[in-house]
Protein backbone atom coordinates (compact mmCIF):
# COMPACT_ATOMS: atom_id res chain seq x y z
CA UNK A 1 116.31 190.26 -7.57
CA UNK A 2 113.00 191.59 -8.87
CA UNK A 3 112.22 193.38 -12.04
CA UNK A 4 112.22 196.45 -10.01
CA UNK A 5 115.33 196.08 -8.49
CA UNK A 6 117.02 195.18 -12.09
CA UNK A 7 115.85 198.85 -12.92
CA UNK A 8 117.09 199.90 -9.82
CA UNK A 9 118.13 202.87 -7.35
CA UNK A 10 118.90 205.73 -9.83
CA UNK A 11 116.84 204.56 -12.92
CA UNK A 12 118.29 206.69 -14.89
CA UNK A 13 120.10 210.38 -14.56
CA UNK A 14 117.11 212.20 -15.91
CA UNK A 15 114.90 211.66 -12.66
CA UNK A 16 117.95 212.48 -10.35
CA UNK A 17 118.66 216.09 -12.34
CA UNK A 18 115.02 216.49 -12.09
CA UNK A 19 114.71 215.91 -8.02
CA UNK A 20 117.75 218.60 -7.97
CA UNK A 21 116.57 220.93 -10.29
CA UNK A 22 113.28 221.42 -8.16
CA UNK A 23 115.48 222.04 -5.28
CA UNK A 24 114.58 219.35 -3.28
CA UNK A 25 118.56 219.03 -1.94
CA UNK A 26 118.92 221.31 0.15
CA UNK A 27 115.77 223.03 0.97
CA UNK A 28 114.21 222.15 4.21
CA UNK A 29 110.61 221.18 3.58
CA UNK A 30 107.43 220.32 6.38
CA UNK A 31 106.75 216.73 7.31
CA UNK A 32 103.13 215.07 6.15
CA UNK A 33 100.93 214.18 9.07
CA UNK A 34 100.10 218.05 9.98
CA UNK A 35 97.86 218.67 7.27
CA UNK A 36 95.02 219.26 8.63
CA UNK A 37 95.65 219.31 12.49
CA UNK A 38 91.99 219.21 13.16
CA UNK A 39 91.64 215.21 13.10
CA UNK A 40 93.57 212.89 14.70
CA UNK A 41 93.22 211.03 11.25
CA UNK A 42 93.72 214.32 9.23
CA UNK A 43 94.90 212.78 6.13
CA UNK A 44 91.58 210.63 5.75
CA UNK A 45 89.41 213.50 7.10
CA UNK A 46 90.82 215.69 4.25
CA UNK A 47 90.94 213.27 1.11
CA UNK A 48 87.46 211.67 2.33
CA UNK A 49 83.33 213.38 1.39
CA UNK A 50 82.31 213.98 5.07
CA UNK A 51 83.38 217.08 6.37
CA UNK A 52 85.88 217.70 3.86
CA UNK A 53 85.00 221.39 3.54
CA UNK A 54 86.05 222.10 7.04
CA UNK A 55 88.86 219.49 6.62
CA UNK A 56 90.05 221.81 3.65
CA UNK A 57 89.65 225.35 5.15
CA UNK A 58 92.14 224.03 8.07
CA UNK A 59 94.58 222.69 4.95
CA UNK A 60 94.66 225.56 3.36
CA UNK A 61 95.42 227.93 6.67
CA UNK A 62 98.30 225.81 7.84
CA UNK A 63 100.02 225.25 3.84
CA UNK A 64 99.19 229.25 3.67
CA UNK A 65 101.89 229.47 7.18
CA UNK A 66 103.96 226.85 5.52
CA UNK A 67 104.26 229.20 2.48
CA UNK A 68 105.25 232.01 4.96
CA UNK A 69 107.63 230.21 6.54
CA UNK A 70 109.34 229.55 2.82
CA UNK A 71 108.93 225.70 3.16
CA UNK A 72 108.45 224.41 -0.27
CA UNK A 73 107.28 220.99 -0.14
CA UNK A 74 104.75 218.77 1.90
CA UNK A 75 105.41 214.32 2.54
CA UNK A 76 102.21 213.39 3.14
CA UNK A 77 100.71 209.38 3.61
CA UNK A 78 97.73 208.83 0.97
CA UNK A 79 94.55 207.63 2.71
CA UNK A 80 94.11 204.25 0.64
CA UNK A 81 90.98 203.19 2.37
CA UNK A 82 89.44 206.44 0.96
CA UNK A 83 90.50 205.32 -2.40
CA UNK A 84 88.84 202.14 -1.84
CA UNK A 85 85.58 203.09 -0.84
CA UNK A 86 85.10 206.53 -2.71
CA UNK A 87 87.25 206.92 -5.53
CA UNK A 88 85.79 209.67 -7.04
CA UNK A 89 85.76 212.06 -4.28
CA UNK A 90 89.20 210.86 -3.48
CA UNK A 91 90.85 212.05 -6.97
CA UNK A 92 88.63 215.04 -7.19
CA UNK A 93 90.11 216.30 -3.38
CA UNK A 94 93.96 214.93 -4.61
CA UNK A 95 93.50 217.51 -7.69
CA UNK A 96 92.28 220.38 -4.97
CA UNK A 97 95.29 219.88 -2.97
CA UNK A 98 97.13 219.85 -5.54
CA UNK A 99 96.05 223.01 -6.88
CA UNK A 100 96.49 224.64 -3.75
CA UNK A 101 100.20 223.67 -2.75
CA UNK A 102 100.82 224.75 -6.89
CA UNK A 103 99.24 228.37 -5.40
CA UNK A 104 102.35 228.32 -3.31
CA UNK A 105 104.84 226.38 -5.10
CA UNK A 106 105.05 223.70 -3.01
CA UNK A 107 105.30 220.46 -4.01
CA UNK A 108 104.18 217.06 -2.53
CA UNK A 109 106.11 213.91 -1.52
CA UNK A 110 103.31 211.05 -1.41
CA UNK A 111 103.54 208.10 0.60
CA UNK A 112 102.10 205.02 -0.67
CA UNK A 113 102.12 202.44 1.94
CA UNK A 114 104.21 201.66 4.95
CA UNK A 115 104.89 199.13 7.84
CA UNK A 116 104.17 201.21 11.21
CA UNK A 117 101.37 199.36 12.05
CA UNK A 118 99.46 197.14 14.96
CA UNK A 119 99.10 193.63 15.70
CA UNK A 120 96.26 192.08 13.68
CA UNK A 121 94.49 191.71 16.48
CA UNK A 122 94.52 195.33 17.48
CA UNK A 123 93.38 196.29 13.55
CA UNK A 124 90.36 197.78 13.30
CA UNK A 125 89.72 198.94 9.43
CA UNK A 126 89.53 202.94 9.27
CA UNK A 127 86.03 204.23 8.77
CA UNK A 128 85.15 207.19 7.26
CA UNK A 129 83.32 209.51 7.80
CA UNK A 130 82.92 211.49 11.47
CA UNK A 131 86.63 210.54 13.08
CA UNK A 132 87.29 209.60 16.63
CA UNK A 133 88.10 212.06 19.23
CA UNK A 134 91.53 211.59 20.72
CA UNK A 135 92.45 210.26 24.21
CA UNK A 136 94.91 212.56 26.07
CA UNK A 137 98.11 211.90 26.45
CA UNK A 138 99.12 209.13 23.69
CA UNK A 139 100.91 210.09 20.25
CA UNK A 140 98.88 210.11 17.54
CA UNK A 141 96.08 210.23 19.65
CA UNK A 142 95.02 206.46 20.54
CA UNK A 143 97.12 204.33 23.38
CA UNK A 144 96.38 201.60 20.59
CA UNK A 145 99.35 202.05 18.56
CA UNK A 146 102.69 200.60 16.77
CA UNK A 147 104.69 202.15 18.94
CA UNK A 148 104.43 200.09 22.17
CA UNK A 149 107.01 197.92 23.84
CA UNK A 150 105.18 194.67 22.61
CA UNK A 151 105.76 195.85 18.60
CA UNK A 152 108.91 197.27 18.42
CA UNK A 153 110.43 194.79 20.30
CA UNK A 154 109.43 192.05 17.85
CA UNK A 155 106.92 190.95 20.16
CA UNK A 156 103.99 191.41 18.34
CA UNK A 157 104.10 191.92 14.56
CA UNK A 158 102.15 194.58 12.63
CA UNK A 159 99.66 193.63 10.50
CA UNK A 160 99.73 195.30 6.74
CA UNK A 161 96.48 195.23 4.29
CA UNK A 162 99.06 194.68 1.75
CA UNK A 163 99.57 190.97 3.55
CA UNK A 164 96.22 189.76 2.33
CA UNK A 165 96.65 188.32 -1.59
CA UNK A 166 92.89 189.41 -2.08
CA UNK A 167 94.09 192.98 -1.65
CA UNK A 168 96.69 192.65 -4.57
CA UNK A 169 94.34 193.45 -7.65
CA UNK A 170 92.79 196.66 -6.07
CA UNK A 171 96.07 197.76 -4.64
CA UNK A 172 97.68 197.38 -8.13
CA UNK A 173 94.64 199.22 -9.93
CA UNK A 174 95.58 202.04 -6.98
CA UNK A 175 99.14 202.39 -7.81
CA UNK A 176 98.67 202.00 -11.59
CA UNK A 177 95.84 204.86 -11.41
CA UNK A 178 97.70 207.14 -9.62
CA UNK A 179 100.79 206.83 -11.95
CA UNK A 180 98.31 207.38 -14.79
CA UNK A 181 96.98 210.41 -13.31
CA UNK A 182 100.33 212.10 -11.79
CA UNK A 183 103.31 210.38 -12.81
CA UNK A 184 104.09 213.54 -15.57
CA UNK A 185 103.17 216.11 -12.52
CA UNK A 186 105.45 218.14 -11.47
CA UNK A 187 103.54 218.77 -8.09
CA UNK A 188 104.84 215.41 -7.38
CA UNK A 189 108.15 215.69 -6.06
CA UNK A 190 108.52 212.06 -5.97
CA UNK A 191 106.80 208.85 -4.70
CA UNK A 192 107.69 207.47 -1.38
CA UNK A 193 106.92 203.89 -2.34
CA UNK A 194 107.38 202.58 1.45
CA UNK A 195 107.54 204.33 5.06
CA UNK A 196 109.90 202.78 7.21
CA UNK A 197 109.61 199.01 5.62
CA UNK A 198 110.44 196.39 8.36
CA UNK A 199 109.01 198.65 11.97
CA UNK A 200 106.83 196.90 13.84
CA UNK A 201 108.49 193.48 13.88
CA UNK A 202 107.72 192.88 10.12
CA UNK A 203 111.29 193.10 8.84
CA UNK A 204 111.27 191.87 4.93
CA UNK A 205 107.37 190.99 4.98
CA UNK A 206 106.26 193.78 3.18
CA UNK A 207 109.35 193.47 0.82
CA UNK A 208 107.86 191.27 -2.29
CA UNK A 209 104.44 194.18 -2.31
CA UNK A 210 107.20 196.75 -1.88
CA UNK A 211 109.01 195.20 -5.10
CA UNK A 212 105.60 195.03 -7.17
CA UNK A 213 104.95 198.67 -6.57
CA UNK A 214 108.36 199.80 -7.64
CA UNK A 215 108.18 198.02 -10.92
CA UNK A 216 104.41 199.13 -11.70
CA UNK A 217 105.46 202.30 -11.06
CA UNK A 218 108.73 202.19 -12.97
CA UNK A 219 106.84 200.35 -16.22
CA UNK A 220 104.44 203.58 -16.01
CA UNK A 221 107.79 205.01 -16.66
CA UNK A 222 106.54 208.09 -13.78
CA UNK A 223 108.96 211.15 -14.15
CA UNK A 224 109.33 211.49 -10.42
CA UNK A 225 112.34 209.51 -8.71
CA UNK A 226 110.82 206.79 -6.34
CA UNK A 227 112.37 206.02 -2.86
CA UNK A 228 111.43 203.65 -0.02
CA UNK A 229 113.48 205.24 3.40
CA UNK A 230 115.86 203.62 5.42
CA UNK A 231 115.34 204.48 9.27
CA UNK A 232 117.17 201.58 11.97
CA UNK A 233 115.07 198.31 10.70
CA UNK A 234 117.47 195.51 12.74
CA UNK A 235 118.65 197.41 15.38
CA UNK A 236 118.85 196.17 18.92
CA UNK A 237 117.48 199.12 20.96
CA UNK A 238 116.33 202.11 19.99
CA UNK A 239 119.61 203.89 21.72
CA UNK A 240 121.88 201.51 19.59
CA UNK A 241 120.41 203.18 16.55
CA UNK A 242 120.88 206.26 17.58
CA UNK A 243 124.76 205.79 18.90
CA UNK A 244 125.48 203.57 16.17
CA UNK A 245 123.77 204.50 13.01
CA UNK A 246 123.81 202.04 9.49
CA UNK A 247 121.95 198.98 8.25
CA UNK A 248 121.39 196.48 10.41
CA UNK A 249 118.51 194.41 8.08
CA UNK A 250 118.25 193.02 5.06
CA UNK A 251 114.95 194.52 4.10
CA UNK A 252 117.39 198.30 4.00
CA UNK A 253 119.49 197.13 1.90
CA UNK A 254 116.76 196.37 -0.46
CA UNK A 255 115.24 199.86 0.00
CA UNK A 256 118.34 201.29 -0.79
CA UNK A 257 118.86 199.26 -4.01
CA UNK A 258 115.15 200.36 -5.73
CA UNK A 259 115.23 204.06 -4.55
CA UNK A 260 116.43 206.54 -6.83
CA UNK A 261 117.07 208.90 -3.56
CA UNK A 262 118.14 207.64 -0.66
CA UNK A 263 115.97 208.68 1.72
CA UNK A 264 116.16 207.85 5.89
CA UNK A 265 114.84 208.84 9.17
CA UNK A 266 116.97 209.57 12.19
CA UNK A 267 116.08 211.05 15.28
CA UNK A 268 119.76 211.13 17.08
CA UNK A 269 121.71 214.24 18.57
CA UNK A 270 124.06 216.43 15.81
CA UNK A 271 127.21 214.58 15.87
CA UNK A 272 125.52 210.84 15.34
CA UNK A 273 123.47 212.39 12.47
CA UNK A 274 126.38 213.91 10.79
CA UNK A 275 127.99 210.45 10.88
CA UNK A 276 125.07 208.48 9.06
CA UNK A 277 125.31 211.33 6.56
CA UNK A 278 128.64 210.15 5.73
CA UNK A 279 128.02 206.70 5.94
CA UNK A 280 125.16 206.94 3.53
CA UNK A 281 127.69 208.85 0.89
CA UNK A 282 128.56 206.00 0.00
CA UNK A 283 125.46 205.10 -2.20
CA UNK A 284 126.65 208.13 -4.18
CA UNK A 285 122.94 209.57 -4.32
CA UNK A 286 121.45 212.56 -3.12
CA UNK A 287 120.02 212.14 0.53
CA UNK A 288 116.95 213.00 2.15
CA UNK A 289 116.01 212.84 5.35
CA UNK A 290 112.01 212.68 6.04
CA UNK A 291 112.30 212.14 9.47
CA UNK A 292 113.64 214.08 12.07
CA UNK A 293 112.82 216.63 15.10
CA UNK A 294 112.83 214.69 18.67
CA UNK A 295 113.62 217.26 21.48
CA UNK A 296 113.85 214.63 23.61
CA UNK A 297 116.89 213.07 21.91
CA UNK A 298 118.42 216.45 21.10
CA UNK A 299 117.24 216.48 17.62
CA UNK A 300 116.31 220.04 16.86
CA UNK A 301 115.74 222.81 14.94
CA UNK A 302 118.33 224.95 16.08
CA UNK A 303 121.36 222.31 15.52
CA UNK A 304 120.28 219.86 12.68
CA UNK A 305 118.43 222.51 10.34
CA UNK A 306 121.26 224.55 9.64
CA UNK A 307 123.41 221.01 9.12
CA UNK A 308 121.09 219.24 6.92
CA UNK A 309 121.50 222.53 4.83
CA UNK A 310 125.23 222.61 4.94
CA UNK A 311 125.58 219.18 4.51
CA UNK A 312 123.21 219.43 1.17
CA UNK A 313 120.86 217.15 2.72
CA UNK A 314 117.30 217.63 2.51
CA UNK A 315 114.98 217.52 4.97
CA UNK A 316 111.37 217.02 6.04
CA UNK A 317 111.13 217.58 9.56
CA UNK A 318 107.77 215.79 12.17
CA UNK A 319 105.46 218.17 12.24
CA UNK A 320 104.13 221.19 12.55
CA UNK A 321 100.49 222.50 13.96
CA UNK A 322 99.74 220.69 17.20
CA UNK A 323 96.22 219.00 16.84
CA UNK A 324 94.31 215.90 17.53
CA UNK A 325 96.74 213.58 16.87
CA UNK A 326 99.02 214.68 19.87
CA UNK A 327 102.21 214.84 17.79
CA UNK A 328 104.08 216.82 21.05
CA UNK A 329 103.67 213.52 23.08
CA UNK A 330 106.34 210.76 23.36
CA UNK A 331 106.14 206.96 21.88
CA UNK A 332 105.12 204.73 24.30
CA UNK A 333 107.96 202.45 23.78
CA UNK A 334 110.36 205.26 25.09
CA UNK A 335 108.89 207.11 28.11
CA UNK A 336 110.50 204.72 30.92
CA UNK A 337 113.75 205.19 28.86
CA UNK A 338 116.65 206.94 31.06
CA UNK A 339 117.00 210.27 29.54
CA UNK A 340 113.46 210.75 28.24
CA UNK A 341 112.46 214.39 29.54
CA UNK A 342 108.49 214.31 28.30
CA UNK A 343 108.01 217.45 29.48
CA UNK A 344 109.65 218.57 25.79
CA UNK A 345 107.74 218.35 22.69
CA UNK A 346 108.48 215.78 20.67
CA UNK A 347 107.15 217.20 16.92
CA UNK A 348 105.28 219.86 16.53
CA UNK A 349 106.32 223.50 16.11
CA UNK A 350 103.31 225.72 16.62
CA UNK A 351 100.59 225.51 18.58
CA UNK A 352 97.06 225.30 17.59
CA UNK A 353 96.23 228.51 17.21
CA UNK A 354 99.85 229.18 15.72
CA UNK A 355 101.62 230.64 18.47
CA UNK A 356 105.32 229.40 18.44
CA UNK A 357 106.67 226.27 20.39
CA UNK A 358 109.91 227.81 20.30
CA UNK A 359 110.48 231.25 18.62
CA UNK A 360 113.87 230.64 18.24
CA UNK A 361 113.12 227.53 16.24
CA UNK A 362 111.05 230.00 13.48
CA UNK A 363 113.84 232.53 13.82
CA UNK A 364 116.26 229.60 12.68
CA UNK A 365 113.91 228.25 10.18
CA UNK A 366 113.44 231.62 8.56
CA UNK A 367 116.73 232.27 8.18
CA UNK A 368 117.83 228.72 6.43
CA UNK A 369 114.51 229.32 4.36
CA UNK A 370 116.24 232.47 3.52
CA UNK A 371 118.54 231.29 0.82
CA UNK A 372 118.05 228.18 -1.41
CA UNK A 373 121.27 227.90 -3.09
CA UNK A 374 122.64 224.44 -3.46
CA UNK A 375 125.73 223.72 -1.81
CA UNK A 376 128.94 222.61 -3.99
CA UNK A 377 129.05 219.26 -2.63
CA UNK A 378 125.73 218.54 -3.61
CA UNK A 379 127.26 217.30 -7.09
CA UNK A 380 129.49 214.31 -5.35
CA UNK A 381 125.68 213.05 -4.17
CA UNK A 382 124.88 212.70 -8.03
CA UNK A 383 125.18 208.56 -8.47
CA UNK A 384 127.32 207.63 -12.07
């Protein structure tokens, strides 16, 4: 094992207490590629120069019916290219976010890097400045995407910046900035080193970049807890995941063995998701899921809120003001499945000019948002 996995999941008892203390277990919290809704590529469109003031004004609207709501935290997926190619602007609009989910008391789960991505041949660098326009009809807003039959069945393999050893040095500068910067904020809930290591065919390729970011992060010694999400890597079809949920790959069990948290994405129906709850017990850490919300495969609002809360899970559901990126549509990969009704929304809970998907889903979320209390069982999650 690495130096980062010799420090480990659970680094030490001071970051879990401080996760639970800011009620992060079990208060249901809003998922991070809704801010702003206005751009298919709303993350870059916010943290880049161009057109950041209108990129902004939609931010602050949808955190302002976030706050309303009572959710009290964001996960969000750091535009690195912006980083890369304007630095300043890119710390100077991280600090105005930040000071306007602090307005609220909401805090932010960052995501640093992450394997759903496209074939090399299908990667095209992200430009900034003015941001495409969307084609109808595709999730996420481009038929050119990681979630076709060809990459997640192993077909094709995603290609990762973080492949290319010339990246290395300016990635490292990236992370070890950032932990300079925030690693004593507590705005930052904690750092989600890795989203979903091992989709798109790459199984344990990203794992020795994944390693290196743990341990820069953990020699900044960074008060946040730092977690890389577990979410099917291995499995055979995308129903045996959901009928059958564990680890199935290699590359999980190392995610599970640097996070602090255990944190995991599942899509499936109320009864499967109650039983990976109790299989992941067994790491004896607090759990988090940042995935869910798929009406199509009966994960919803109405069911799994109220048991992520009374399992003392938390939660950060997909979505939340449909936009350019087309969030309501289906994956590619699944809409010839048997049992696929597209006519449902898949994430998303208000419309764009905030009008309710589903008022019963607000009713439900109001009322979980309600009350905050942590659950007594929460205290078995608490690893030794």
């Amino acid at each position: 094992m690495t130096g980062g996995e010799k420090k480990g999941g659970a680094a030490n008892e001071e970051k879990m207490d401080g996760g639970r203390s800011m009620g992060v277990v079990p208060c249901p919290s809003m998922y991070f590629r809704v801010i702003p809704s206005g751009s298919m590529t709303g993350n870059l469109w916010l943290f880049q120069e161009y057109g950041h003031k209108e990129a902004f004004r939609d931010a602050a609207r949808e955190i302002a019916l976030a706050a309303e709501l009572g959710f009290n935290s964001i996960r969000m997926v750091l535009p690195f290219e912006v980083y890369r190619q304007e630095k300043e602007a890119f710390f100077r609009h991280m600090d105005e976010f930040l000071e306007l989910l602090g307005e609220y008391d909401i805090t932010l789960m960052p995501v640093l890097f992450g394997d759903c991505c496209v074939p090399r041949e299908k990667y095209r660098a992200p430009r900034l400045g003015p941001q495409p326009e969307p084609v109808p009809g595709y999730f996420g807003g481009s038929p050119v995407t990681p979630f076709d039959d060809s990459t997640q069945s192993g077909e094709s393999i995603g290609y990762s910046i973080t492949d290319d050893p010339e990246n290395r040095p300016v990635i490292e500068e990236y992370i070890k900035e950032r932990a300079s910067r925030y690693g004593q904020d507590p705005r930052i809930l904690m750092w989600n080193v890795w989203n979903e290591a091992g989709n798109s065919g790459r199984l344990s390729r990203s794992l020795p970049m994944m390693e290196a970011v743990f341990t820069w992060l953990r020699e900044a010694d960074v008060m946040q807890p730092l977690t890389a999400d577990v979410w099917g890597a291995g499995a055979d079809n995308p129903y045996g995941w959901l009928k059958k949920p564990g680890i199935y790959a290699e590359i999980e069990e190392h995610s599970i063995a640097l996070s602090d948290i255990i944190t995991f994405h599942y899509y499936g129906d109320y009864t499967h998701s109650r039983q990976y709850v109790e299989f992941l017990r067994r790491f004896n850490r607090p759990l988090i899921n940042t995935e869910w919300l798929h009406r199509p495969f009966r994960s919803l609002i109405q069911t799994h809120l109220p048991m992520w809360k009374k399992e003392g899970v938390g939660s950060y559901f997909f979505g939340f003001v449909n936009g350019k990126s087309q969030f309501n549509y289906v994956w590619e990969f699944i809409k010839n499945l048997p049992d696929i009704d597209t006519s449902l929304w898949m994430h998303d809970i208000f419309h764009e000019d905030f009008r309710p998907y589903d008022r019963e889903e607000i009713e439900v979320i109001r009322e979980c948002n309600r009350d905050k209390t942590l659950p007594e069982n929460i205290g078995r999650m608490k690893r030794s």
